[in-house]
N, C-alpha and C. Protein backbone atom coordinates (compact mmCIF):
# COMPACT_ATOMS: atom_id res chain seq x y z
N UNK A 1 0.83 -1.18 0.00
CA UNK A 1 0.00 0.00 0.00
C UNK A 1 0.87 1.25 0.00
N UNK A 2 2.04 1.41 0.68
CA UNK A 2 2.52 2.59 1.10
C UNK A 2 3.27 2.72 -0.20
N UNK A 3 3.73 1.49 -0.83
CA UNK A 3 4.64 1.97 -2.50
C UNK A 3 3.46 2.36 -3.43
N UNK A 4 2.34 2.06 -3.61
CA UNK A 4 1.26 2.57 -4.55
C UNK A 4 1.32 3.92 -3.70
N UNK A 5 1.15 4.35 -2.98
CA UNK A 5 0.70 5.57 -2.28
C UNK A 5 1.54 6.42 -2.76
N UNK A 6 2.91 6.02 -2.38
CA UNK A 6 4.07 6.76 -2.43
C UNK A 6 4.54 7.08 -4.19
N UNK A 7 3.95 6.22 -5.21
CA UNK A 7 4.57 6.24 -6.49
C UNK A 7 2.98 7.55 -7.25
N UNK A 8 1.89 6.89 -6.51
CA UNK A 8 0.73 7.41 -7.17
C UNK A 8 0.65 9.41 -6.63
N UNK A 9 0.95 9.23 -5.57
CA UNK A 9 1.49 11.02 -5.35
C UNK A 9 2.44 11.81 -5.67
N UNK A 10 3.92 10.74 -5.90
CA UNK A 10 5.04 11.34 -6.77
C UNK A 10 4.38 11.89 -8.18
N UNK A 11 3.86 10.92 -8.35
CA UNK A 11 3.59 11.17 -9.95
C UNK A 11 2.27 12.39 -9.94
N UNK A 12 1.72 12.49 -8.89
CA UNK A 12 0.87 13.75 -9.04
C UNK A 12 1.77 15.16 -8.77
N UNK A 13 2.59 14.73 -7.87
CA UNK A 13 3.45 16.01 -7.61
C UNK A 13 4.36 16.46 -8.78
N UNK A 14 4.79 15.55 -9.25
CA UNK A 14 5.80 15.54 -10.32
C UNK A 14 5.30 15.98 -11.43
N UNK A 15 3.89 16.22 -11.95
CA UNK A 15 2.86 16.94 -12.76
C UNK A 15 2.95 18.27 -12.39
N UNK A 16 2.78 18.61 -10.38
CA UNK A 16 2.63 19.74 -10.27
C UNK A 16 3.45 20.47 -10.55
N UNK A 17 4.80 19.83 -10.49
CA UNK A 17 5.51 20.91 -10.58
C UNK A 17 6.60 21.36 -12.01
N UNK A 18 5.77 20.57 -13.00
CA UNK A 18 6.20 21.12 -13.95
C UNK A 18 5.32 22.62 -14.44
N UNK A 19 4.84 22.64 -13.56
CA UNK A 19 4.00 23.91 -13.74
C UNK A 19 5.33 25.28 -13.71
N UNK A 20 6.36 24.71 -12.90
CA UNK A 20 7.15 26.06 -12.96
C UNK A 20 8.02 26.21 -14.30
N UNK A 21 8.27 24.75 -14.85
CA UNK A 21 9.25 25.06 -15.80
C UNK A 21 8.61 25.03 -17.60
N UNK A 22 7.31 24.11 -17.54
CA UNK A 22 6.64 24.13 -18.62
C UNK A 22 5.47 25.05 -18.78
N UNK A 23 4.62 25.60 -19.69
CA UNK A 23 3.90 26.74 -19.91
C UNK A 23 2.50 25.74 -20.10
N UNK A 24 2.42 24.66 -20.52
CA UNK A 24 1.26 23.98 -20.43
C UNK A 24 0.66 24.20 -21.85
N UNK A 25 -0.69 23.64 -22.22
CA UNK A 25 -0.97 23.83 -23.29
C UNK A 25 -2.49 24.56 -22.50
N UNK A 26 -3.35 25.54 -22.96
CA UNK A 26 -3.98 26.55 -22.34
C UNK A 26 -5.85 25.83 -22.61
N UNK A 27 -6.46 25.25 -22.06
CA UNK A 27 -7.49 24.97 -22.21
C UNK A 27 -8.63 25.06 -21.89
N UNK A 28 -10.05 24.84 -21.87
CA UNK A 28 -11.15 24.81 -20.74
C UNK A 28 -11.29 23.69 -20.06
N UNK A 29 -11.60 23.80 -19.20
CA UNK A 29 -12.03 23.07 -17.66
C UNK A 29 -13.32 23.25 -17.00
N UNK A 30 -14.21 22.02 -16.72
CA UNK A 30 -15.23 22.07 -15.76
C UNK A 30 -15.60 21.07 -15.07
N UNK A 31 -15.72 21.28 -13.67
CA UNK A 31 -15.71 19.94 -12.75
C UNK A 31 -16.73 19.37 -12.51
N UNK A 32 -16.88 18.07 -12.72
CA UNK A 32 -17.82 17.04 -12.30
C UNK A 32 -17.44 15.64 -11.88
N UNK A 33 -18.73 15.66 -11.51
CA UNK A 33 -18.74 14.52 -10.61
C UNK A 33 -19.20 13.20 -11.26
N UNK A 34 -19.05 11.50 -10.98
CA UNK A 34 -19.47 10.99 -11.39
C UNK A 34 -19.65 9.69 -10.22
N UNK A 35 -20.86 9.86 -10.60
CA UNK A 35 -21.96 9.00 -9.30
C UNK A 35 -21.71 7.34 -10.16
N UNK A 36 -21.29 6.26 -9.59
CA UNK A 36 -21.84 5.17 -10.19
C UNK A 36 -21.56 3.82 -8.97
N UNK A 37 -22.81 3.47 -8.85
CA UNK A 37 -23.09 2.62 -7.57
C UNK A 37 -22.74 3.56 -6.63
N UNK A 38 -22.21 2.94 -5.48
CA UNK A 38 -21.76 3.41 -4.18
C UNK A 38 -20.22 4.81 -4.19
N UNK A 39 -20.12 4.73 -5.70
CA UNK A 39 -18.61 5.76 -5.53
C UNK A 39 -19.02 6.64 -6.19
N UNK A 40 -18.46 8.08 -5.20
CA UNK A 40 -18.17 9.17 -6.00
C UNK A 40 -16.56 9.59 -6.69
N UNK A 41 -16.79 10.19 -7.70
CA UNK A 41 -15.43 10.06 -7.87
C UNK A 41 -15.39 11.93 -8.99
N UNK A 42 -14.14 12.49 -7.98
CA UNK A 42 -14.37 13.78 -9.21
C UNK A 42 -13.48 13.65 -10.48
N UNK A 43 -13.79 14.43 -11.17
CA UNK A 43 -12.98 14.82 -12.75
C UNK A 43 -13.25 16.20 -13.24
N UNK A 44 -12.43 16.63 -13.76
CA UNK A 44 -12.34 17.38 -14.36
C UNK A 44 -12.51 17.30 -16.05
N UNK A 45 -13.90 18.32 -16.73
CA UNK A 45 -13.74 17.97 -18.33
C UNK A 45 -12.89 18.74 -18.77
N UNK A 46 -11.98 18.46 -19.70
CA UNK A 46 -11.00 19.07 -20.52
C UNK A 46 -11.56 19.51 -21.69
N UNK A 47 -12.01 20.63 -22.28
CA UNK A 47 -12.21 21.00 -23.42
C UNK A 47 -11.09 21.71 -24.42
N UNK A 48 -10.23 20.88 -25.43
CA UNK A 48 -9.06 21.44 -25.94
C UNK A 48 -9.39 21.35 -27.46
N UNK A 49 -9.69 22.21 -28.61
CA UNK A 49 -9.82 21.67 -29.52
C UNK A 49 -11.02 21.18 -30.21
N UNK A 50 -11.63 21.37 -29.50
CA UNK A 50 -13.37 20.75 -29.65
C UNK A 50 -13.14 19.48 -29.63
N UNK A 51 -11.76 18.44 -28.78
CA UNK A 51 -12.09 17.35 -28.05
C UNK A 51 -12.49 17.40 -26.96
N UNK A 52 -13.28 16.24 -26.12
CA UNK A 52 -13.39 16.51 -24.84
C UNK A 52 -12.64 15.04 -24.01
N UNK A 53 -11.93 15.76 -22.83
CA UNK A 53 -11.10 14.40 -21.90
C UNK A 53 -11.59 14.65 -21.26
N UNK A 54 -11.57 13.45 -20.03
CA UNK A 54 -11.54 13.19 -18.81
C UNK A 54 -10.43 12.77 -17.68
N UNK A 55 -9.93 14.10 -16.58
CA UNK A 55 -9.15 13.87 -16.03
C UNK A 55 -9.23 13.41 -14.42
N UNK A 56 -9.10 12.25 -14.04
CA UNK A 56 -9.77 12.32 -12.59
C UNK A 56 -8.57 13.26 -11.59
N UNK A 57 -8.81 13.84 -10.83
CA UNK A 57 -8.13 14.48 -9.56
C UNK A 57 -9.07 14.06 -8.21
N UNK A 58 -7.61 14.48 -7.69
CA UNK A 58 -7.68 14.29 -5.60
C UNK A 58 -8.79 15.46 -5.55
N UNK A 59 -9.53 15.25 -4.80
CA UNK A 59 -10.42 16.42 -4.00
C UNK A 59 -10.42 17.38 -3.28
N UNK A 60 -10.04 18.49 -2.98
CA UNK A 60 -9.64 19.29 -1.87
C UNK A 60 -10.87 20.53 -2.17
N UNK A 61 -11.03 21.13 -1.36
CA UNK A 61 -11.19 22.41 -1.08
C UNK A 61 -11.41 23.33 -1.81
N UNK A 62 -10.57 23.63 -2.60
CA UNK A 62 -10.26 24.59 -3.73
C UNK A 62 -10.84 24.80 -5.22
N UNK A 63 -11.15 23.17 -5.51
CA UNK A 63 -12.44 22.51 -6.16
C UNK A 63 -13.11 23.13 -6.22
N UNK A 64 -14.12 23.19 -4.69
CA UNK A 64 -15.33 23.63 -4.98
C UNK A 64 -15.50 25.46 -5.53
N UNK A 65 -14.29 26.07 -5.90
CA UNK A 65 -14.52 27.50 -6.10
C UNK A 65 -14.24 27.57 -8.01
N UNK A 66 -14.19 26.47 -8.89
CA UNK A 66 -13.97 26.27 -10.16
C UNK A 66 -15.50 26.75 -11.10
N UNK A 67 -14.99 27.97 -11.54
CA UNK A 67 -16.36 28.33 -12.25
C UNK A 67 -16.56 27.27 -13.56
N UNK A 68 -17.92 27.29 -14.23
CA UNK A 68 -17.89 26.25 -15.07
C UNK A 68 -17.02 26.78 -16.09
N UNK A 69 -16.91 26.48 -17.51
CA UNK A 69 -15.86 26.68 -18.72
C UNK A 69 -14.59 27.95 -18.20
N UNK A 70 -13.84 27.54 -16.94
CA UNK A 70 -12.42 28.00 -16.39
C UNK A 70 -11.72 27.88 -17.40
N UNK A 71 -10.72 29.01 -17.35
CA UNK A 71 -9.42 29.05 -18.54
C UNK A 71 -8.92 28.70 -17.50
N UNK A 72 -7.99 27.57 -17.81
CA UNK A 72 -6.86 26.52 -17.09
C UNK A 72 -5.69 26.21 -18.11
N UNK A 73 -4.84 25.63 -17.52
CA UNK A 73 -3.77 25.33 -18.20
C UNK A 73 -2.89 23.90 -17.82
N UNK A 74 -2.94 23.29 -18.81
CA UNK A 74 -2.60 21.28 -18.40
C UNK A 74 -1.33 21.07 -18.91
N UNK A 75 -0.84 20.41 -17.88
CA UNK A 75 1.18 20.11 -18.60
C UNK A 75 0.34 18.24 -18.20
N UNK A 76 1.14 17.78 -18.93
CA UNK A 76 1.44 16.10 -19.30
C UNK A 76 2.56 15.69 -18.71
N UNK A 77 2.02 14.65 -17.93
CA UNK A 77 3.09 13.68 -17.90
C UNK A 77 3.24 12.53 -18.31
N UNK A 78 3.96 11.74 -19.73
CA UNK A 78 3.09 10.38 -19.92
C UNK A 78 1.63 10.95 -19.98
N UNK A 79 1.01 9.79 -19.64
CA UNK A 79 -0.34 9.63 -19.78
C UNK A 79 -1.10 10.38 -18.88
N UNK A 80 -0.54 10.78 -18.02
CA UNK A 80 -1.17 12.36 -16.69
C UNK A 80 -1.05 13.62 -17.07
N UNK A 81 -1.80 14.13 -16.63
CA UNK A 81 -2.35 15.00 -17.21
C UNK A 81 -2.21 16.27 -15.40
N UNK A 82 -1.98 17.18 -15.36
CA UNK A 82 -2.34 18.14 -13.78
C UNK A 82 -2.71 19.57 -14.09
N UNK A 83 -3.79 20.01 -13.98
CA UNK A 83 -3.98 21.79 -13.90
C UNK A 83 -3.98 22.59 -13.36
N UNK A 84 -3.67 23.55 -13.77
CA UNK A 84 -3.80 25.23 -12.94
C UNK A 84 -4.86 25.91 -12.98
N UNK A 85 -5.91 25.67 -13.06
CA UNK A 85 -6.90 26.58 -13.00
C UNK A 85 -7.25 28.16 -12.28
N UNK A 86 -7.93 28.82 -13.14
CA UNK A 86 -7.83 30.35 -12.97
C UNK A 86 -6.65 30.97 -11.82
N UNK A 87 -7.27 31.09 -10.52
CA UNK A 87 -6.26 31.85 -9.75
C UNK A 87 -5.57 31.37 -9.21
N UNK A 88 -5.09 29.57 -9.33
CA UNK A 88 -4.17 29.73 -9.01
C UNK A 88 -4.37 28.02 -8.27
N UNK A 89 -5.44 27.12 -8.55
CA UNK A 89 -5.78 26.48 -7.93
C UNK A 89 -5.66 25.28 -8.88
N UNK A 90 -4.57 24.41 -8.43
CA UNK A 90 -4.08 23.19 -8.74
C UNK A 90 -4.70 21.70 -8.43
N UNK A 91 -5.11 21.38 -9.53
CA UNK A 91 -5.44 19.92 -9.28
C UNK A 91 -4.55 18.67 -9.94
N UNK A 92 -4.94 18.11 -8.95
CA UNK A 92 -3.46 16.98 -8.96
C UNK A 92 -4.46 15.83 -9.18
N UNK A 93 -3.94 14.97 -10.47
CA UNK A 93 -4.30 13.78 -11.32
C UNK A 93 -4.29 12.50 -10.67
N UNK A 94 -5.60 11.91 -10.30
CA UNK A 94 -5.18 10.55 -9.45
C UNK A 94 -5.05 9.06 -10.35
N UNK A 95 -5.55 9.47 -11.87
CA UNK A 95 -5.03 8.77 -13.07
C UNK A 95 -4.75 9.34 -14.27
N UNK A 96 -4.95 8.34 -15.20
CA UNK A 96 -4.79 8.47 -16.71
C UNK A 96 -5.60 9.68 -17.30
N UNK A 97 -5.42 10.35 -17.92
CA UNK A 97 -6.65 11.53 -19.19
C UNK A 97 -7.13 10.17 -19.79
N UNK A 98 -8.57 10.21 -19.88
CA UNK A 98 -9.18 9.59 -20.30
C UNK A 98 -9.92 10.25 -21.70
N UNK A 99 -10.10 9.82 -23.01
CA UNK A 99 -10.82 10.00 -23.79
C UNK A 99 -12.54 9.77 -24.08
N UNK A 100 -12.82 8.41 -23.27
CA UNK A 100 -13.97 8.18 -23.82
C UNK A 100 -14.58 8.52 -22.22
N UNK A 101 -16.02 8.90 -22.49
CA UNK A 101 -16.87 9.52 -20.98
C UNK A 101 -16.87 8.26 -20.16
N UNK A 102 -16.88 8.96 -18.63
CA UNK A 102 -16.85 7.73 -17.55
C UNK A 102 -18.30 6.78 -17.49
N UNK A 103 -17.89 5.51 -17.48
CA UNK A 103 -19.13 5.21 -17.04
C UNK A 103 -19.54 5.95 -15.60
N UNK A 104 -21.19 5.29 -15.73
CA UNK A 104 -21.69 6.16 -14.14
C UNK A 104 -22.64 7.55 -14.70
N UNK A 105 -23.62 7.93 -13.37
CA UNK A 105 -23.93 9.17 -13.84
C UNK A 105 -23.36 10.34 -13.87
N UNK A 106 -22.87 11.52 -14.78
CA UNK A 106 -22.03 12.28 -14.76
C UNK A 106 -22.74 13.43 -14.05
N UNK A 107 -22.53 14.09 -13.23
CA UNK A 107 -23.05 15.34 -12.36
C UNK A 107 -22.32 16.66 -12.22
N UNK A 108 -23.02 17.87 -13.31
CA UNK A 108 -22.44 18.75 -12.73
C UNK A 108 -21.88 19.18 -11.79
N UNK A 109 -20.69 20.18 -11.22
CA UNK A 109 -20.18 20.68 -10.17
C UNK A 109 -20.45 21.94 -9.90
N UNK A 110 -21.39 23.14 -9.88
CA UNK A 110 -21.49 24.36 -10.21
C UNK A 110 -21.07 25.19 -9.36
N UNK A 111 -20.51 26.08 -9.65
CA UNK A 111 -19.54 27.16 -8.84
C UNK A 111 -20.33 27.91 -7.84
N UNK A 112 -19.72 28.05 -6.39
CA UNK A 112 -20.55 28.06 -5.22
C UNK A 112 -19.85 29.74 -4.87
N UNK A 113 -20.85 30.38 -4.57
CA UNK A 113 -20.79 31.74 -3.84
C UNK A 113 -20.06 31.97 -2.54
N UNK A 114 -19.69 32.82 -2.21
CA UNK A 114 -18.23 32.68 -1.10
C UNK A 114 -18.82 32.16 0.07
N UNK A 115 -20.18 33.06 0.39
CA UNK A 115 -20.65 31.97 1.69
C UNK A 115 -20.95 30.69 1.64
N UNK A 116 -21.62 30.25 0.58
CA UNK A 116 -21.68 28.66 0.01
C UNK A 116 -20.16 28.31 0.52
N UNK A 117 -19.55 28.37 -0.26
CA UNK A 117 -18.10 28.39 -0.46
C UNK A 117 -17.51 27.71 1.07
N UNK A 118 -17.80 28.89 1.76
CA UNK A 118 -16.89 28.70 3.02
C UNK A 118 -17.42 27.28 4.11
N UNK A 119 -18.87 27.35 3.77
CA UNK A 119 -19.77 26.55 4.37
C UNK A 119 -19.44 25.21 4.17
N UNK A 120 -19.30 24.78 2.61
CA UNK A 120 -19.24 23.37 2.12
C UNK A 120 -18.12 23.50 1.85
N UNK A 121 -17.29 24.13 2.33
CA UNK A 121 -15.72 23.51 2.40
C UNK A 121 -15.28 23.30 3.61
N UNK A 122 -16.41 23.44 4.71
CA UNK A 122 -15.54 23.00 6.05
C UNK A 122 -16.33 21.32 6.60
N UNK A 123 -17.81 20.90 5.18
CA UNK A 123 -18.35 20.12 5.25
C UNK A 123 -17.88 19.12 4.79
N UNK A 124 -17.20 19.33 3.47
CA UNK A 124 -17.12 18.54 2.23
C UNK A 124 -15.38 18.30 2.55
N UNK A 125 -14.44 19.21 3.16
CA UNK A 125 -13.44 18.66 3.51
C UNK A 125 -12.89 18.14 4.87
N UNK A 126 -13.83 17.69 5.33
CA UNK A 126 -13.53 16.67 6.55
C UNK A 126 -13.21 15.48 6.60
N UNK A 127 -12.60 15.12 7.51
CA UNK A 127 -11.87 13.43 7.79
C UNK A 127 -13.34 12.69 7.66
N UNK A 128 -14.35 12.98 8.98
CA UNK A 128 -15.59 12.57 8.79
C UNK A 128 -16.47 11.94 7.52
N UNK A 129 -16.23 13.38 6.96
CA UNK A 129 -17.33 13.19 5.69
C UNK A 129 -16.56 12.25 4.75
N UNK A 130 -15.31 12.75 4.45
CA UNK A 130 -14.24 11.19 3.70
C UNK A 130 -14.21 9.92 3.89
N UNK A 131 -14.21 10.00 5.55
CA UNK A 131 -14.66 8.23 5.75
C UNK A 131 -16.21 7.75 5.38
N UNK A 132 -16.63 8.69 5.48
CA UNK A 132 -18.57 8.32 5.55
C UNK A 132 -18.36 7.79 3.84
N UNK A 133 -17.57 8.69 3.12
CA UNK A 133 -18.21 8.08 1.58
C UNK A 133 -17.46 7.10 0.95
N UNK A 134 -15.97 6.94 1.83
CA UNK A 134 -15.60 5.79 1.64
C UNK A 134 -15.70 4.42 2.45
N UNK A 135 -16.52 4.47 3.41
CA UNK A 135 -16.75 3.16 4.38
C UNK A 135 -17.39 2.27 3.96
N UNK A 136 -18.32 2.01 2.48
CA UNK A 136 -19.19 1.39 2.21
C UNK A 136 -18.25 0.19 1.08
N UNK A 137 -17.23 0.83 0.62
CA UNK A 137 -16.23 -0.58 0.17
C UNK A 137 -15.73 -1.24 1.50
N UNK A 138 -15.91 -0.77 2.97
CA UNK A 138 -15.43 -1.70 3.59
C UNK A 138 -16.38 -2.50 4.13
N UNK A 139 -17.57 -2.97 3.82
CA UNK A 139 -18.83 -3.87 4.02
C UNK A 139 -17.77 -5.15 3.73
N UNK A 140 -17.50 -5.69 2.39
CA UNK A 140 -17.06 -7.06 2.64
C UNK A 140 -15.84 -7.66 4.03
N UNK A 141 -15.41 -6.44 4.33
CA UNK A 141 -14.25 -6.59 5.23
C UNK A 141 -14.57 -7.95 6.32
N UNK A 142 -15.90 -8.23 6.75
CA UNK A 142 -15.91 -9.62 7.89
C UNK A 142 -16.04 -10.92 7.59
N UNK A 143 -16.32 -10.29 5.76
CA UNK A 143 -16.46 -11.68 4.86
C UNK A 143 -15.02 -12.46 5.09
N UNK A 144 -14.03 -11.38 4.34
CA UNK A 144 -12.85 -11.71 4.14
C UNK A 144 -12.18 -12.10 5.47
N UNK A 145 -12.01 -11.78 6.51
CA UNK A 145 -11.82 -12.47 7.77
C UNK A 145 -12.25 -13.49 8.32
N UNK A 146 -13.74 -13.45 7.74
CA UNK A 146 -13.83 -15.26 8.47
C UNK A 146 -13.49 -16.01 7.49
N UNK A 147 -13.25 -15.54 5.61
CA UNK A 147 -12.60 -16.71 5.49
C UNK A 147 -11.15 -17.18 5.51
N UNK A 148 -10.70 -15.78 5.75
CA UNK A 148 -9.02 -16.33 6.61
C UNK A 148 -9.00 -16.82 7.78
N UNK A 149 -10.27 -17.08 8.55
CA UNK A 149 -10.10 -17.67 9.71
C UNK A 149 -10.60 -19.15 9.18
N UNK A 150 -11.64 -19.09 8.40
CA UNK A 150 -11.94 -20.65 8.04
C UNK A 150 -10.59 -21.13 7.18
N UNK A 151 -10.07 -20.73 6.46
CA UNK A 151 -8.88 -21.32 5.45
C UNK A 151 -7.38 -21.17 6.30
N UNK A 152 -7.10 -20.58 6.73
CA UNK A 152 -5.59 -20.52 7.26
C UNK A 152 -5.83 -21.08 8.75
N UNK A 153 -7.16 -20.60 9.70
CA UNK A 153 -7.31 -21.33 10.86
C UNK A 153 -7.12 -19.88 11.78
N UNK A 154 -6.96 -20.16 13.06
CA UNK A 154 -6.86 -19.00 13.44
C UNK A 154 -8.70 -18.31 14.96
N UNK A 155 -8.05 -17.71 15.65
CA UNK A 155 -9.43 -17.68 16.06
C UNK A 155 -10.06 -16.28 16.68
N UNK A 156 -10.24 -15.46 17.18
CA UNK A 156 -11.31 -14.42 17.16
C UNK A 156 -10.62 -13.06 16.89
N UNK A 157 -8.71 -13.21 17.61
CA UNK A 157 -7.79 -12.04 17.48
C UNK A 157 -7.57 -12.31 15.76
N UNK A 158 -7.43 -13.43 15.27
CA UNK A 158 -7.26 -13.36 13.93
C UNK A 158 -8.12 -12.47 13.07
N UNK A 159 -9.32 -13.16 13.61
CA UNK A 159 -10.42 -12.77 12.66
C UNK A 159 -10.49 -10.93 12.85
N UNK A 160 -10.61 -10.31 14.22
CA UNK A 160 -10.42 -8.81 13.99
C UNK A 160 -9.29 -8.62 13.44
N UNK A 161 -8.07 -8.95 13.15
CA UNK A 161 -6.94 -8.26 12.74
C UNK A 161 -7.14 -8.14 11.28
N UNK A 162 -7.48 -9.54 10.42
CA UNK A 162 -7.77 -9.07 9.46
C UNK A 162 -9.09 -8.36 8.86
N UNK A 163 -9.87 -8.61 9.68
CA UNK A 163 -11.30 -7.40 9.46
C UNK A 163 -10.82 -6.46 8.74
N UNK A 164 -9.99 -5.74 10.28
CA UNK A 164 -9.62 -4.22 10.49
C UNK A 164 -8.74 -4.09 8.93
N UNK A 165 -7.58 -5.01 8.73
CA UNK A 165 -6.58 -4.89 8.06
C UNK A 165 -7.60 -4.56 6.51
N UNK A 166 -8.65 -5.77 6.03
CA UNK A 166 -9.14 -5.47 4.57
C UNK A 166 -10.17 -4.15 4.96
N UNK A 167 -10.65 -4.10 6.07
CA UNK A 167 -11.43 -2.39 6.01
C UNK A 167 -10.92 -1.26 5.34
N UNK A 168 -9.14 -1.06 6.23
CA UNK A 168 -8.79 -0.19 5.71
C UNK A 168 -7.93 -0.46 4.68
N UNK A 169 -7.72 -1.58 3.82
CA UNK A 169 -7.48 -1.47 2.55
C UNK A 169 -8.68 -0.73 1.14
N UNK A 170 -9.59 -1.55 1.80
CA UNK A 170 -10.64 -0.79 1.49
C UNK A 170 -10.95 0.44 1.17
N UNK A 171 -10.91 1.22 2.33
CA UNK A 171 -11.37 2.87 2.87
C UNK A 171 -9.56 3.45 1.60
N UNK A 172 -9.06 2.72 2.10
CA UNK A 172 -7.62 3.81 1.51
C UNK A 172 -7.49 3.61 -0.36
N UNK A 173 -7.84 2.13 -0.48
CA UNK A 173 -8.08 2.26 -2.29
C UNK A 173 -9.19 2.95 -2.76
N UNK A 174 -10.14 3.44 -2.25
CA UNK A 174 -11.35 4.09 -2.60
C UNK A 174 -11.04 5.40 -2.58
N UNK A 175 -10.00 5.92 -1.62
CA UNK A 175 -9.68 7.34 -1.64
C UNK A 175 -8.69 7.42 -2.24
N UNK A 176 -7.79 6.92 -2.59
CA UNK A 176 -6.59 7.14 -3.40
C UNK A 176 -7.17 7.11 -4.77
N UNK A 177 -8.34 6.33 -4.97
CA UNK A 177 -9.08 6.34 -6.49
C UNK A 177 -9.90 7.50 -6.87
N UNK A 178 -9.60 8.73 -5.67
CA UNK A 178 -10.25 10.48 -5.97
C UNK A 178 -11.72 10.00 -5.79
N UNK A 179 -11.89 10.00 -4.54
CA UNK A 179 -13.58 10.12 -4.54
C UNK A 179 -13.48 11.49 -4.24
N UNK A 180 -14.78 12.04 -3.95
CA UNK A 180 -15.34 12.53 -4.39
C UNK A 180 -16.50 13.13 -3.32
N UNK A 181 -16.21 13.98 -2.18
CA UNK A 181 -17.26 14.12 -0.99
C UNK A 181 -18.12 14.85 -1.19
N UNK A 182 -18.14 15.91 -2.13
CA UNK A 182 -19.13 17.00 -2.55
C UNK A 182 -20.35 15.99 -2.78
């Protein structure tokens, strides 16, 4: 977990910061969301060209102040993609630019007024609200423990250790995959 963690944020940082030495190619941007089953997950649309991509990013804060069709600006890395949007507000790529639309329902993100603003960013960026929308991949977690307790053997300390252990594999691949708390 900690080498996916550690390679999947290099490589977002390592996007960001070609922002100082490359000029980017200059495009539109508008954020949405995409609902499908139990995950939210954000993206950003890329409008370059009269193509349209799909870039997923980490979630923060700063998000929620992205007016719709933003002049932004995208440097590449490989197959990543990271932007600058208007004043100054960086989103960092938690995969590939995607070409074809996500599955799932796609949901506008619409640009929130400063008191909005201040309100659902002390809602939408909480530890709380992060675990709440990622806790529901950890439902199989007691499956998978009793059957490492039925197959390897083992008896009740087993069975919580690995509970706990696939929960938060769970909770942490769901957020490293850019959900999405708005």
């Amino acid at each position: 977990m900690l080498l996916v963690s550690v390679f999947r944020l290099g490589t977002a940082v390592a996007c960001g910061r070609r922002f100082g030495r490359d000029r980017g190619d200059r495009v539109v941007v508008r954020r949405v969301r995409v609902q499908r089953r139990m995950r939210s997950r954000g993206l950003l649309e890329v409008q370059a060209g009269g193509a349209i991509t799909y870039v997923p990013v980490y979630f923060h804060t700063g998000l929620l102040a992205i007016a719709p069709d933003a002049p932004a600006r995208i440097v590449r890395l490989g197959r990543w993609a990271a932007c600058e949007i208007g004043d100054g507000v960086i989103a960092l790529p938690v995969g590939r630019e995607r070409s074809e639309r996500p599955q799932g329902t796609v949901l506008d993100a619409p640009r929130l007024n400063p008191a909005d603003l201040r309100a659902r960013s002390e809602r939408f960026g909480s530890i709380r609200r992060r675990l709440v929308l990622d806790a529901p991949a950890a439902v199989g977690a007691p499956v998978i423990g009793l059957l490492w307790v039925l197959v390897a053997g083992g008896g009740v300390v087993d069975f919580i250790a690995v509970t706990v252990l696939a929960a938060i594999v769970a909770i942490w691949t769901s957020a490293i995959g850019g959900s999405d708390p708005s």
